[in-house]
N, C-alpha and C. Protein backbone atom coordinates (compact mmCIF):
# COMPACT_ATOMS: atom_id res chain seq x y z
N UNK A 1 -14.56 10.73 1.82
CA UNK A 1 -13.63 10.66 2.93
C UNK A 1 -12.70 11.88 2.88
N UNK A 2 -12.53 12.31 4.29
CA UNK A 2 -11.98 14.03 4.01
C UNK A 2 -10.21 13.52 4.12
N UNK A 3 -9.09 14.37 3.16
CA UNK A 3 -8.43 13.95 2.81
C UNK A 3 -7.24 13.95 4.05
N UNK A 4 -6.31 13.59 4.33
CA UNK A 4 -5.55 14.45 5.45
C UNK A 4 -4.10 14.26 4.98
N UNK A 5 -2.99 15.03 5.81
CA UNK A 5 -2.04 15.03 5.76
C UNK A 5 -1.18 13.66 6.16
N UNK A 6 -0.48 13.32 5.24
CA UNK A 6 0.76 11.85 5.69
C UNK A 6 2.03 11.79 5.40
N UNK A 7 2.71 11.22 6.19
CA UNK A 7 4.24 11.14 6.01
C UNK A 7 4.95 12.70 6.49
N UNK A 8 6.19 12.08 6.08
CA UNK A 8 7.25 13.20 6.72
C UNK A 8 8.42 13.18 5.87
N UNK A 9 8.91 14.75 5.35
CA UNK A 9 9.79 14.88 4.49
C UNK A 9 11.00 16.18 5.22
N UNK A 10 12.10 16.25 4.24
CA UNK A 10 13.29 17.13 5.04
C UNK A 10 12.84 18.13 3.44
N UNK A 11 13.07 19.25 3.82
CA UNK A 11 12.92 20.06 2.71
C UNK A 11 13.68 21.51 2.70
N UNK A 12 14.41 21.49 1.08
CA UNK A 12 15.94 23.22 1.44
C UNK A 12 15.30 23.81 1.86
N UNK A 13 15.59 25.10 2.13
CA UNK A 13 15.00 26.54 2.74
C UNK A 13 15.68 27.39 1.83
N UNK A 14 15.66 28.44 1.46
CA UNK A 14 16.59 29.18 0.35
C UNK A 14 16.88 30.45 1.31
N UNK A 15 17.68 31.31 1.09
CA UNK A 15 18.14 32.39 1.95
C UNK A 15 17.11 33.28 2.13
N UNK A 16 15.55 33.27 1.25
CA UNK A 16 14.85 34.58 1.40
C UNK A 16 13.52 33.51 2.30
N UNK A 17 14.13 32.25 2.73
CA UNK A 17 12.87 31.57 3.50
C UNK A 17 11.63 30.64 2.98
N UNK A 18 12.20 30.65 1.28
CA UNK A 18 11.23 29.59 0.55
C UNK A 18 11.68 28.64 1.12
N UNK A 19 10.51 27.83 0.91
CA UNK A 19 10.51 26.57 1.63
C UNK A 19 9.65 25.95 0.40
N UNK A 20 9.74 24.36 -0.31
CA UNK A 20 8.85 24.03 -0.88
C UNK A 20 7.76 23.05 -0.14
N UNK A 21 6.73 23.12 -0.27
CA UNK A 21 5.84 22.27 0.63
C UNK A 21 5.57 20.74 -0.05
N UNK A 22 5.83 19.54 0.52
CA UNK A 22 5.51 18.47 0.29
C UNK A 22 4.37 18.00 -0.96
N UNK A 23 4.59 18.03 -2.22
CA UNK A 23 3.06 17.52 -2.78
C UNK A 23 1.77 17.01 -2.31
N UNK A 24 2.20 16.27 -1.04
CA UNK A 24 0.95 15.59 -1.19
C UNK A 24 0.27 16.69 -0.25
N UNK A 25 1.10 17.55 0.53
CA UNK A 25 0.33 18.31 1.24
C UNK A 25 -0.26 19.27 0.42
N UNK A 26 0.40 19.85 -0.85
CA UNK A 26 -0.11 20.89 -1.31
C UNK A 26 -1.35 20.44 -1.97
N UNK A 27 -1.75 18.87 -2.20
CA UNK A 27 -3.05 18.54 -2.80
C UNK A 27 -4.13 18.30 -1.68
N UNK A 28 -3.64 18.06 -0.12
CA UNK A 28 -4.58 18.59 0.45
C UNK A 28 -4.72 19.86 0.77
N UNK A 29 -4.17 20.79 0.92
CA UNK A 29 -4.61 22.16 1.15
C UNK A 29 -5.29 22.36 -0.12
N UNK A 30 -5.11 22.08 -1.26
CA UNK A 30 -5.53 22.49 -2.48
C UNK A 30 -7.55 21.93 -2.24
N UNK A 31 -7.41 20.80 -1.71
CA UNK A 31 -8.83 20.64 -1.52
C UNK A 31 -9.36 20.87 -0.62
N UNK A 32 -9.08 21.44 0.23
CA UNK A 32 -9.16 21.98 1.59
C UNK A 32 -9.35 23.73 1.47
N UNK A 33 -9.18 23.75 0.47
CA UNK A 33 -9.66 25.59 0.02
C UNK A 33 -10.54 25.62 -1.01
N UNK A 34 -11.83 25.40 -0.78
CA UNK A 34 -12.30 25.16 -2.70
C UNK A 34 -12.78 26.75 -2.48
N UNK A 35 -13.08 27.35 -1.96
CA UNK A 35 -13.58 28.54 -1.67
C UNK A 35 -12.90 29.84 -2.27
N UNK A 36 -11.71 29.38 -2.36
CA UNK A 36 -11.01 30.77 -2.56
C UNK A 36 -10.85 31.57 -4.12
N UNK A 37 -10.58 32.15 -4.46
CA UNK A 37 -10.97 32.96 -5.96
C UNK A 37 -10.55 32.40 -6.86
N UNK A 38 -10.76 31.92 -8.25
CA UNK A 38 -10.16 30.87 -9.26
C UNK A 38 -9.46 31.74 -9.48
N UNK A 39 -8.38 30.69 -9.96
CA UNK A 39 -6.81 30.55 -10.65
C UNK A 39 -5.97 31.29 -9.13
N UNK A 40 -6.59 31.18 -7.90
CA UNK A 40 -5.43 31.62 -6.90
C UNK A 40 -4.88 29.80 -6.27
N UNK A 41 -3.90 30.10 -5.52
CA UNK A 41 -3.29 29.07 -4.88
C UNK A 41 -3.67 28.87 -3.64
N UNK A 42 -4.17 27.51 -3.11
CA UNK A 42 -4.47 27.52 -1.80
C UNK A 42 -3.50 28.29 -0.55
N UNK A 43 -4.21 28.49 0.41
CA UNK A 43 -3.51 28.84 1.58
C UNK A 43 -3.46 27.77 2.58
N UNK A 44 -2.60 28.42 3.44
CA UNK A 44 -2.06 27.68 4.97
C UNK A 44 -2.39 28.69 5.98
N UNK A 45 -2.93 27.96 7.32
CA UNK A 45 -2.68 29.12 8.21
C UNK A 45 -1.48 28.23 9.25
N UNK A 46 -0.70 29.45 9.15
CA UNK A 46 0.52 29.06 10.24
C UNK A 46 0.52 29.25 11.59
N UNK A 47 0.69 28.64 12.58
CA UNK A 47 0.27 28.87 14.20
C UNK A 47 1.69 29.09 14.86
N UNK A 48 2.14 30.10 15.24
CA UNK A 48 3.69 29.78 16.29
C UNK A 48 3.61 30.82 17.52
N UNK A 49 2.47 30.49 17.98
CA UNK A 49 2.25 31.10 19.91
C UNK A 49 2.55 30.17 20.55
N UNK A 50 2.94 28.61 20.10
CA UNK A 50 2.83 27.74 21.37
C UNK A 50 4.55 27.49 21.52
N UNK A 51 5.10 28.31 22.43
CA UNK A 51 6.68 28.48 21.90
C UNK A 51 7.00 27.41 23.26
N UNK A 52 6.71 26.56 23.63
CA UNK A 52 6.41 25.04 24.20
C UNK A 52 7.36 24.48 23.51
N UNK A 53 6.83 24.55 21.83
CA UNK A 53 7.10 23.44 21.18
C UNK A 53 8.11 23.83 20.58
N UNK A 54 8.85 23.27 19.92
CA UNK A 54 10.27 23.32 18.68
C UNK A 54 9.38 23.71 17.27
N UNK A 55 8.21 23.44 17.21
CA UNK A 55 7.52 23.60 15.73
C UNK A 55 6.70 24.50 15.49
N UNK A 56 5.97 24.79 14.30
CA UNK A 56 4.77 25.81 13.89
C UNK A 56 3.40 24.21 13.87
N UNK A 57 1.94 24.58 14.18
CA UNK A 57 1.11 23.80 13.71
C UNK A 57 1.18 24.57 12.73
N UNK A 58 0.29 23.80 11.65
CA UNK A 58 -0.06 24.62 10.36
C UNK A 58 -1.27 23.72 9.94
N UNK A 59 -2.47 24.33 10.12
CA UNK A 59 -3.82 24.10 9.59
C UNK A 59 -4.24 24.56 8.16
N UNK A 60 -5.28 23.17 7.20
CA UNK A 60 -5.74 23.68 5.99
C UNK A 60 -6.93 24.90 6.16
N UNK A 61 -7.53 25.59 5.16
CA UNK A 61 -8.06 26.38 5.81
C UNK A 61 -9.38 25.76 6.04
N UNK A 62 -9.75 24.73 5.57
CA UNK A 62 -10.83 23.87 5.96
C UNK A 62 -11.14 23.36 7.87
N UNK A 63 -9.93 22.78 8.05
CA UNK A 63 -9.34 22.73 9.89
C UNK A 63 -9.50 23.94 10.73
N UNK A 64 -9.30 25.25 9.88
CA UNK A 64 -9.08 26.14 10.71
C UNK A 64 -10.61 26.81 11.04
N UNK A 65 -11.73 25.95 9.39
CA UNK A 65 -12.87 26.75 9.86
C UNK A 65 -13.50 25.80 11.09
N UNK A 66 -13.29 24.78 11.08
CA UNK A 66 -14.01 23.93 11.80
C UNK A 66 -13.70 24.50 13.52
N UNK A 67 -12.17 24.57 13.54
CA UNK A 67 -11.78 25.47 15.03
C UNK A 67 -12.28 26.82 14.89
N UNK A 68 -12.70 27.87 13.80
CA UNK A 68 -13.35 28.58 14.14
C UNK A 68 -14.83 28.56 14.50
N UNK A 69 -15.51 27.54 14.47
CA UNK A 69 -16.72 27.06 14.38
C UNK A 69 -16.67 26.62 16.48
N UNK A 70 -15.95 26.25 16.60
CA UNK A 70 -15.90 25.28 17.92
C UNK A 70 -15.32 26.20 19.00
N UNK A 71 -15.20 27.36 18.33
CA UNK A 71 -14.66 29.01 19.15
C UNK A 71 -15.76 29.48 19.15
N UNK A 72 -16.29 29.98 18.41
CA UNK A 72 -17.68 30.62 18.55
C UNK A 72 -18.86 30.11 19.28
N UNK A 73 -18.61 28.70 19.85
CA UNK A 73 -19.73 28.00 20.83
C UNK A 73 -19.61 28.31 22.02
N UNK A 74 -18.11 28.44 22.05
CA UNK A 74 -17.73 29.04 23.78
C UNK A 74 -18.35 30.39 24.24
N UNK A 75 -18.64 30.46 25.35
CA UNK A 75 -19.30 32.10 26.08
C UNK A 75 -18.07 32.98 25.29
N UNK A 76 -18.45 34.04 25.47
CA UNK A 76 -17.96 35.20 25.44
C UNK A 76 -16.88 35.64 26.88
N UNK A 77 -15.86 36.34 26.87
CA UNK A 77 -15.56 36.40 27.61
C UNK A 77 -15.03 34.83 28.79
N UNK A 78 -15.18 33.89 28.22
CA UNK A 78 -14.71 32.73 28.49
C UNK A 78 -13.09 32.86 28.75
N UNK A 79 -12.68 32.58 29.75
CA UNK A 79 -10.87 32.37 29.95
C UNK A 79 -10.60 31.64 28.85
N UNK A 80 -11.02 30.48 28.57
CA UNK A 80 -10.28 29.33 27.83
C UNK A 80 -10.47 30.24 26.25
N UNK A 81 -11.37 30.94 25.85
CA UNK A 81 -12.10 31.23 24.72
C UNK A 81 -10.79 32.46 24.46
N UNK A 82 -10.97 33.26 25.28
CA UNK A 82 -9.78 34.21 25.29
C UNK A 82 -8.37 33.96 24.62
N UNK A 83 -8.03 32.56 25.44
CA UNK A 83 -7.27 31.89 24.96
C UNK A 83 -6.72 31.21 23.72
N UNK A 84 -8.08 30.91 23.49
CA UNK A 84 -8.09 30.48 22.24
C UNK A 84 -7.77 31.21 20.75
N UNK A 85 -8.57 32.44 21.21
CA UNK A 85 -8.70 33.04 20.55
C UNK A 85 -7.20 34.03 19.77
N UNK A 86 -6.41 34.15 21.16
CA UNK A 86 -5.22 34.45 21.05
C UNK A 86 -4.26 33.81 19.87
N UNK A 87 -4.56 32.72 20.66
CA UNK A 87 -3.39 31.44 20.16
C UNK A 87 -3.81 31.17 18.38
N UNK A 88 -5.22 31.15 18.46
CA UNK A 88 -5.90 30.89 16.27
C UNK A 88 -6.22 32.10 16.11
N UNK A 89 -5.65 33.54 16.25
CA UNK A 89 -5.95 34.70 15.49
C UNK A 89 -4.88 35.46 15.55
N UNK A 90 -4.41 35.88 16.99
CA UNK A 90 -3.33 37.01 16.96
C UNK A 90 -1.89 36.55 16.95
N UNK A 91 -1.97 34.90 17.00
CA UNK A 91 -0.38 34.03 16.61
C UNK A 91 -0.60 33.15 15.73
N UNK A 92 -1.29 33.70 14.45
CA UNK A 92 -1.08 32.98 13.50
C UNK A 92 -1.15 34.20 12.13
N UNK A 93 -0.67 33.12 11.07
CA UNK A 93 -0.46 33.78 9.83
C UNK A 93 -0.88 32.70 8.96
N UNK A 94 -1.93 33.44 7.82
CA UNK A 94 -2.55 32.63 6.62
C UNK A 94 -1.62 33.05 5.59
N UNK A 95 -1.54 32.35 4.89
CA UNK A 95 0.05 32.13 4.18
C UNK A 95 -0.72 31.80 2.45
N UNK A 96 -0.29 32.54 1.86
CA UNK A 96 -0.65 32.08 0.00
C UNK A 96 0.48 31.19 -0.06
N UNK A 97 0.17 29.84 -0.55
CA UNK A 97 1.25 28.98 -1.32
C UNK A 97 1.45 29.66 -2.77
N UNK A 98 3.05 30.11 -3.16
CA UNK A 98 3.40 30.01 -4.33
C UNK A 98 3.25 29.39 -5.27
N UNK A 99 3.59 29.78 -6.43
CA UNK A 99 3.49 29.28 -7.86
C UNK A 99 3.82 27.89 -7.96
N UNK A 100 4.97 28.08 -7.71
CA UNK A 100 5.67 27.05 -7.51
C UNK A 100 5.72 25.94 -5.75
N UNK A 101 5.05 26.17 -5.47
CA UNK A 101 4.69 25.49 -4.10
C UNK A 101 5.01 25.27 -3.47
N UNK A 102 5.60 26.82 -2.69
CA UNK A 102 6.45 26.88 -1.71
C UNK A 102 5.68 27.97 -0.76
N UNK A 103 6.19 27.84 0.41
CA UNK A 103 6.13 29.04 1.18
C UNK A 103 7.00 30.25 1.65
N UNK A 104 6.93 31.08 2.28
CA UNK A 104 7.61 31.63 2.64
C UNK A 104 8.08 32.29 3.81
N UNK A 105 8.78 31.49 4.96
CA UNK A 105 9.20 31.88 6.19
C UNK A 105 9.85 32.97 6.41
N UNK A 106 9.30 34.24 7.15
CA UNK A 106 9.98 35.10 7.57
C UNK A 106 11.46 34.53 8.72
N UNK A 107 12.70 35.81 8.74
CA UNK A 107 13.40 35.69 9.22
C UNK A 107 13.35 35.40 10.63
N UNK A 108 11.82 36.31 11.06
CA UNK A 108 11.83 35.63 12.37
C UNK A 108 11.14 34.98 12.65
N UNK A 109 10.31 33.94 12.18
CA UNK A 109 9.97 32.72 12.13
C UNK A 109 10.83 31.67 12.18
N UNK A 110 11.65 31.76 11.51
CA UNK A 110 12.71 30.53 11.19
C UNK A 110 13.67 30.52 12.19
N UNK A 111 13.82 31.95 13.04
CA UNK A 111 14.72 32.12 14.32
C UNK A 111 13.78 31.47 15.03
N UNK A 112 12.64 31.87 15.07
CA UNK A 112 11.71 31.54 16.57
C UNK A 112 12.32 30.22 16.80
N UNK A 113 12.11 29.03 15.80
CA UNK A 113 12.31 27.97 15.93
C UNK A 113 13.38 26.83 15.35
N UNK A 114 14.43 27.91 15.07
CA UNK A 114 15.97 27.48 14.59
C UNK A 114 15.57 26.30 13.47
N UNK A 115 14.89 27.20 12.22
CA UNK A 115 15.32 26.67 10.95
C UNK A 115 16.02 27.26 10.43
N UNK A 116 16.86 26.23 10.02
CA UNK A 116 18.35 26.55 9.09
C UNK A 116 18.03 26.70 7.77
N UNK A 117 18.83 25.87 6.62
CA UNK A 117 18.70 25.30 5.36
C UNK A 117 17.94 24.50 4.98
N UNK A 118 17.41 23.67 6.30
CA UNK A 118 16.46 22.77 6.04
C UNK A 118 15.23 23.16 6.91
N UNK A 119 13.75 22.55 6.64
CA UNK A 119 12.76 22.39 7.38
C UNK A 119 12.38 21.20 7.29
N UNK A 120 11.51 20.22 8.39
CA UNK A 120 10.91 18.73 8.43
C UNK A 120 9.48 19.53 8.66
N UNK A 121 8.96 19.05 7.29
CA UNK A 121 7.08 18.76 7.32
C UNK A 121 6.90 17.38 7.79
N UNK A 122 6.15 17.72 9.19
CA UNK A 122 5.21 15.88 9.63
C UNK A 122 4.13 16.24 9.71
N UNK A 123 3.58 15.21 9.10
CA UNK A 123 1.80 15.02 8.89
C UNK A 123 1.35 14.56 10.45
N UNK A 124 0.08 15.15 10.81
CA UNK A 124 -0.57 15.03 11.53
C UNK A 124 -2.12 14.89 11.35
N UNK A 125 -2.42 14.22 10.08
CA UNK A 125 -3.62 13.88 10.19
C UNK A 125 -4.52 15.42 9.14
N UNK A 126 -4.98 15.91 10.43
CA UNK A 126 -5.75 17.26 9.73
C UNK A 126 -4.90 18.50 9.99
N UNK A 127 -3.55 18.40 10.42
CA UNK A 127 -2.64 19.24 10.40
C UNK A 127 -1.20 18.93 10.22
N UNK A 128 -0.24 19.72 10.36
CA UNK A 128 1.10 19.19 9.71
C UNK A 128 1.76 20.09 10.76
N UNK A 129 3.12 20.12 10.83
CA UNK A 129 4.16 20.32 11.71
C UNK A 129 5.67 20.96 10.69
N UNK A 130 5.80 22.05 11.18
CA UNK A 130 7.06 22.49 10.71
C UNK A 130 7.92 23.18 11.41
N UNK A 131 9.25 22.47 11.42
CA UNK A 131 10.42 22.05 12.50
C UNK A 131 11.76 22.18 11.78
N UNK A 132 12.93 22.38 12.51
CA UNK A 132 14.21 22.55 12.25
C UNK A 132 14.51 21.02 12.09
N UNK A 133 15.56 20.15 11.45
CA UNK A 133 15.53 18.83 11.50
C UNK A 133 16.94 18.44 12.38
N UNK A 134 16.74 19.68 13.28
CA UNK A 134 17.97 19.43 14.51
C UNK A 134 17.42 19.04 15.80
N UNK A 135 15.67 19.36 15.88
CA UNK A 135 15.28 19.53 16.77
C UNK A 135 15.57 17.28 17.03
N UNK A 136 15.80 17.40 18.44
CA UNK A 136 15.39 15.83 18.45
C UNK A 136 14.44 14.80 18.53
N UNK A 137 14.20 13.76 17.98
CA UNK A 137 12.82 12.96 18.17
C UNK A 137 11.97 13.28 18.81
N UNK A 138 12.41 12.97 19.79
CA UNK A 138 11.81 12.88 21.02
C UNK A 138 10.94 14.32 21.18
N UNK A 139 11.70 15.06 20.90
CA UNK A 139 10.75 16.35 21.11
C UNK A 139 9.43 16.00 20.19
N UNK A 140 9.06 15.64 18.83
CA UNK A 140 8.60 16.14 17.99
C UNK A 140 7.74 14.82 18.09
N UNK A 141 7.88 13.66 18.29
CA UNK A 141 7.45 11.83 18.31
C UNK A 141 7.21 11.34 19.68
N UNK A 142 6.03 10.92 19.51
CA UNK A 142 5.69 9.63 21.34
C UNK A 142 5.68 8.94 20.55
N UNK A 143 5.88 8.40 19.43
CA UNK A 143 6.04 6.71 18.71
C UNK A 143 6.50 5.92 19.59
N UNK A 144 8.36 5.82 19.45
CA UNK A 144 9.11 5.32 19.76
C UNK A 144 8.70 5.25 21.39
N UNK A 145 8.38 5.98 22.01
CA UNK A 145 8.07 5.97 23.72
C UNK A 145 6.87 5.21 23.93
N UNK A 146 6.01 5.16 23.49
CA UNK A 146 4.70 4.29 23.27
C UNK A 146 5.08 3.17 23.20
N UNK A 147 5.61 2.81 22.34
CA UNK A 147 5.96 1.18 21.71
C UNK A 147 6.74 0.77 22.71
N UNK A 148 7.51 1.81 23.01
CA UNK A 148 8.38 0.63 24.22
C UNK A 148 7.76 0.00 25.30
N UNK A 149 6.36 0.87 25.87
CA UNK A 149 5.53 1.07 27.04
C UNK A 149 5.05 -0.60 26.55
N UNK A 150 4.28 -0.90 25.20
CA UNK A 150 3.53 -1.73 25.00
C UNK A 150 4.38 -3.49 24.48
N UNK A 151 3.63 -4.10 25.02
CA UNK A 151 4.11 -5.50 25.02
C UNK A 151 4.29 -5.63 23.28
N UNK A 152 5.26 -6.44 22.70
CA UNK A 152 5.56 -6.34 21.27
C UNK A 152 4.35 -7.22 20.39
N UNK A 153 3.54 -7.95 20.94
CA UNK A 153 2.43 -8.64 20.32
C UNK A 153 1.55 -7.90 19.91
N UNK A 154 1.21 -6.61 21.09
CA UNK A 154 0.32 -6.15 20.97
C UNK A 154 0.40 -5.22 19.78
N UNK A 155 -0.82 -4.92 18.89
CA UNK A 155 -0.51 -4.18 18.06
C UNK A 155 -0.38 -2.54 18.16
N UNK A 156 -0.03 -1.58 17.42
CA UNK A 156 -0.64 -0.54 17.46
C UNK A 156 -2.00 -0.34 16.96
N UNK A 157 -2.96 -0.47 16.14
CA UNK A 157 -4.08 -0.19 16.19
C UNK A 157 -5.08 -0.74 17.28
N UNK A 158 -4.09 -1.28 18.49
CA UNK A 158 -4.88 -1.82 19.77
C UNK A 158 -5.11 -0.23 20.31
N UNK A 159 -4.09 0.95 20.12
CA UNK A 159 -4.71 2.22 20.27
C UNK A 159 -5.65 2.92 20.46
N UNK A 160 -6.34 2.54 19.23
CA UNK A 160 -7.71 2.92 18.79
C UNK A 160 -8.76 2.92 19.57
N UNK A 161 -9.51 3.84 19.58
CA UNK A 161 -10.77 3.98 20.37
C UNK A 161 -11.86 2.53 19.95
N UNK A 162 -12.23 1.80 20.46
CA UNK A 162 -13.11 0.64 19.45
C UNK A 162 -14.71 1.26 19.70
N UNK A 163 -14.70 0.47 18.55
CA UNK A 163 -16.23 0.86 17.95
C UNK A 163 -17.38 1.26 18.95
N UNK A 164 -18.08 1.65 18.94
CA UNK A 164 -19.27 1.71 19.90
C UNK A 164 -20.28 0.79 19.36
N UNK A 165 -21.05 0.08 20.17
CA UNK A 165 -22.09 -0.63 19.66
C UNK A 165 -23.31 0.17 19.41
N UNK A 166 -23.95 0.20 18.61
CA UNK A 166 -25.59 0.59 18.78
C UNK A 166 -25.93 0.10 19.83
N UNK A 167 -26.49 0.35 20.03
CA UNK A 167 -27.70 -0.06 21.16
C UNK A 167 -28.94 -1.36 20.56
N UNK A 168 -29.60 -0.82 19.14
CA UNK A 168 -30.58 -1.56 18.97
C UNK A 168 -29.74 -2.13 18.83
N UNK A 169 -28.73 -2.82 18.60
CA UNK A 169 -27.82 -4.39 17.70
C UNK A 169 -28.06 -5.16 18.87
């Protein structure tokens, strides 16, 4: 079972932009790179073209091959592909995690998206999210907006896509 990112933590920032990354994330990126040269430290690739949002995505490099895989199916010269291509190559940065298991945000990174002293890592499954912890809920969460939409019996894993049947069954 492929491993993914969970939970959500507040984490210092130090004046030169270390940031330490969540453990449990650094043990999935850690398996999420088996590829890379022994005794180095996994990487991150960092995404911040989608200035939409208050946050950076940040893909393992395992995620990022699979979107490079699902880029290369598109035509050539494709609008959307173009696009794409923009957004997972020329606005992003693959990042060495430190020794100590941190990263390191440039100055204008952390302006782009008004991190202070602190940063919030949220898990997203096969990617993670990194945010100022000023930004508000609402920007960053449809939880709370969802749940209100849905009757309180109902569960959340009523969400879920349900199973498909076979056919022969």
């Amino acid at each position: 079972m492929a491993q993914r990112f969970r939970g959500t933590s507040t984490h210092k920032v130090d004046a030169k932009g270390r940031v330490s990354i969540p453990a449990d994330f650094r043990r999935v990126l850690d398996a999420q790179d088996p590829d890379r040269d022994p005794g180095t430290n996994p990487s991150v690739v960092l995404l911040y073209g989608d200035t939409r949002n208050p946050w950076f995505d940040c893909y393992s490099v395992q995620a990022m091959e699979e979107i490079d895989e699902l880029i290369d199916r598109m035509d050539e010269g494709d609008p959307d592909r173009l696009t794409l291509e923009e957004y997972f190559y020329s606005n992003a940065e693959t990042m060495r995690i430190d020794d100590s298991g941190r990263l390191v945000l440039s100055q204008s990174l952390r302006e782009q998206i008004g991190i202070g002293s602190e940063a919030v890592f949220q898990a997203r499954g096969k990617t993670f999210r990194i945010f100022s912890p000023d930004v508000p809920t609402q920007a960053t969460s449809r939880l709370k907006t969802r749940l209100d939409e849905m009757p309180p019996e109902v569960p959340v894993t009523s969400l879920l896509p349900a199973r498909r049947r076979d056919p022969a069954e």
